[in-house]
C-alpha atoms as a PDB file:
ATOM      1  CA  UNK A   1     -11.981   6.832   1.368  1.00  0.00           C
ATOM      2  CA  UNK A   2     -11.099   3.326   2.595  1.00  0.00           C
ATOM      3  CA  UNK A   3     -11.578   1.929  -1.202  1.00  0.00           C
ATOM      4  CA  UNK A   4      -8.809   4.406  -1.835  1.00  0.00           C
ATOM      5  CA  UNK A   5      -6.539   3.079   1.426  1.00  0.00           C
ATOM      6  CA  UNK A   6      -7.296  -0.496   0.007  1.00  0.00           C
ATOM      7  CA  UNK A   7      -6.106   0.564  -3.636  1.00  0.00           C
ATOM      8  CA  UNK A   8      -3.224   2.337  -2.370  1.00  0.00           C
ATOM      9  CA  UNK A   9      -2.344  -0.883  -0.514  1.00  0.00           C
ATOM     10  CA  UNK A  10      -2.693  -3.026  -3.072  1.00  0.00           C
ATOM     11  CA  UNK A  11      -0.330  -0.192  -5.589  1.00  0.00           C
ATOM     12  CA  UNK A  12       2.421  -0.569  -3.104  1.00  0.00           C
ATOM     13  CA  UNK A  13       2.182  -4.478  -2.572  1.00  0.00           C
ATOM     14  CA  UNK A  14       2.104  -5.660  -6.296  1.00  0.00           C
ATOM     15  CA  UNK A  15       3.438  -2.703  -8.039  1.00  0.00           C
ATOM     16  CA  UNK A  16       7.674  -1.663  -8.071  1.00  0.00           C
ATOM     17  CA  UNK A  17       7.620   2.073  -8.600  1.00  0.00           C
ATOM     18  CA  UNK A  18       7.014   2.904  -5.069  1.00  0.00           C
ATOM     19  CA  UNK A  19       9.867   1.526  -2.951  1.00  0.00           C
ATOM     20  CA  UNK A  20      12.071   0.513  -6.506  1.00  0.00           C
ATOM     21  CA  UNK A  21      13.273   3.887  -7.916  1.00  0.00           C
ATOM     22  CA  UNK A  22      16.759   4.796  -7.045  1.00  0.00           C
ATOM     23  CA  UNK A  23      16.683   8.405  -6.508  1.00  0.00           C
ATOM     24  CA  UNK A  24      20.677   8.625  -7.210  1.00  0.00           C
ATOM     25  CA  UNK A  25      21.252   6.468 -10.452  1.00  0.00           C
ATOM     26  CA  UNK A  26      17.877   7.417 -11.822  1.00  0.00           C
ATOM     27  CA  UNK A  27      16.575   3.949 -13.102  1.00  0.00           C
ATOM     28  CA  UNK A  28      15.352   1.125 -11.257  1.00  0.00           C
ATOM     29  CA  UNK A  29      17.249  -1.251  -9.387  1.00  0.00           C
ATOM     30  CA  UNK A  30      16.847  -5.000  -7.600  1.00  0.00           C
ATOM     31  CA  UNK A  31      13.701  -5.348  -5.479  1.00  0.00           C
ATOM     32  CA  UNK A  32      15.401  -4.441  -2.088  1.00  0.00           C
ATOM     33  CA  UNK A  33      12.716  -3.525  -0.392  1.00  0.00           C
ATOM     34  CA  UNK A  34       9.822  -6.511  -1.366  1.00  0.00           C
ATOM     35  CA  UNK A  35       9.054  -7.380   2.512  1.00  0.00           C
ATOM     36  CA  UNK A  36       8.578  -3.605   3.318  1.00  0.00           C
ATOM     37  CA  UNK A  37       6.430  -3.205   0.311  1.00  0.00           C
ATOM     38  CA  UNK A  38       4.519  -6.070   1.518  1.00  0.00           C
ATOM     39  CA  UNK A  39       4.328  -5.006   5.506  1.00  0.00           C
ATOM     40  CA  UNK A  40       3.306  -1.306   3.964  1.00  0.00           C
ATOM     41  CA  UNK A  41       0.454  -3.185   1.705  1.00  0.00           C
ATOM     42  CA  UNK A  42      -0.282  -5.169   4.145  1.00  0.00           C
ATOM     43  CA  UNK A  43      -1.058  -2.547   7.093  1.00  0.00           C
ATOM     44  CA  UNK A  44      -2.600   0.167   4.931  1.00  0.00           C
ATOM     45  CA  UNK A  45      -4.835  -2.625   3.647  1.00  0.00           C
ATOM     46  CA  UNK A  46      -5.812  -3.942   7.048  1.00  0.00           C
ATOM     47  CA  UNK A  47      -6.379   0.123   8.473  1.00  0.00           C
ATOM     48  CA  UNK A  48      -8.423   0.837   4.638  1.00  0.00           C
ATOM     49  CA  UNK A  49     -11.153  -2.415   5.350  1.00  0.00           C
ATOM     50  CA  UNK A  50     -11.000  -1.381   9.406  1.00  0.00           C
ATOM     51  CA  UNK A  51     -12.442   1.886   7.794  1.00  0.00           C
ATOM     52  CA  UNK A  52     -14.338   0.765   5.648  1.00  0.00           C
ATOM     53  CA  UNK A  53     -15.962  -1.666   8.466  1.00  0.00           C
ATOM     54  CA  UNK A  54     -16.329   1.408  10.978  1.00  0.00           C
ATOM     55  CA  UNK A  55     -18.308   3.218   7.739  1.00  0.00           C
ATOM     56  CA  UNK A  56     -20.244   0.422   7.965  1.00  0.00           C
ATOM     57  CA  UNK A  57     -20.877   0.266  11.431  1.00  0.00           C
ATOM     58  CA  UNK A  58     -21.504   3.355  12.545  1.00  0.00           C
ATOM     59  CA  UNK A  59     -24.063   3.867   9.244  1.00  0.00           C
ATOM     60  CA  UNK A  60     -27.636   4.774  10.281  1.00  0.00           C
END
């Protein structure tokens, strides 16, 4: 599970079809939204590895 909140992260970072689509006009449009694409990467990286390090952890 937290390899798929790291991949997810990474999608939504380095990858425009998230937060690029215009829902309206129906094609894509100027990168608006590139620092909350990174602050979304960013964050569901950083909860994906605190996962994965609580997997880790807690593994007996």
């Amino acid at each position: 599970m937290a390899v798929l909140y790291i991949a997810m992260g990474g999608l939504i970072m380095f990858s425009g079809l998230i937060l690029k689509y215009n829902f309206r006009d129906n094609n894509s449009q100027e990168d608006d939204f590139l620092i909350v694409r990174y602050i979304l990467g960013v964050g569901i990286i950083g909860y994906g590895l605190f996962r994965a390090y609580r997997v880790y952890k807690y593994k007996k």
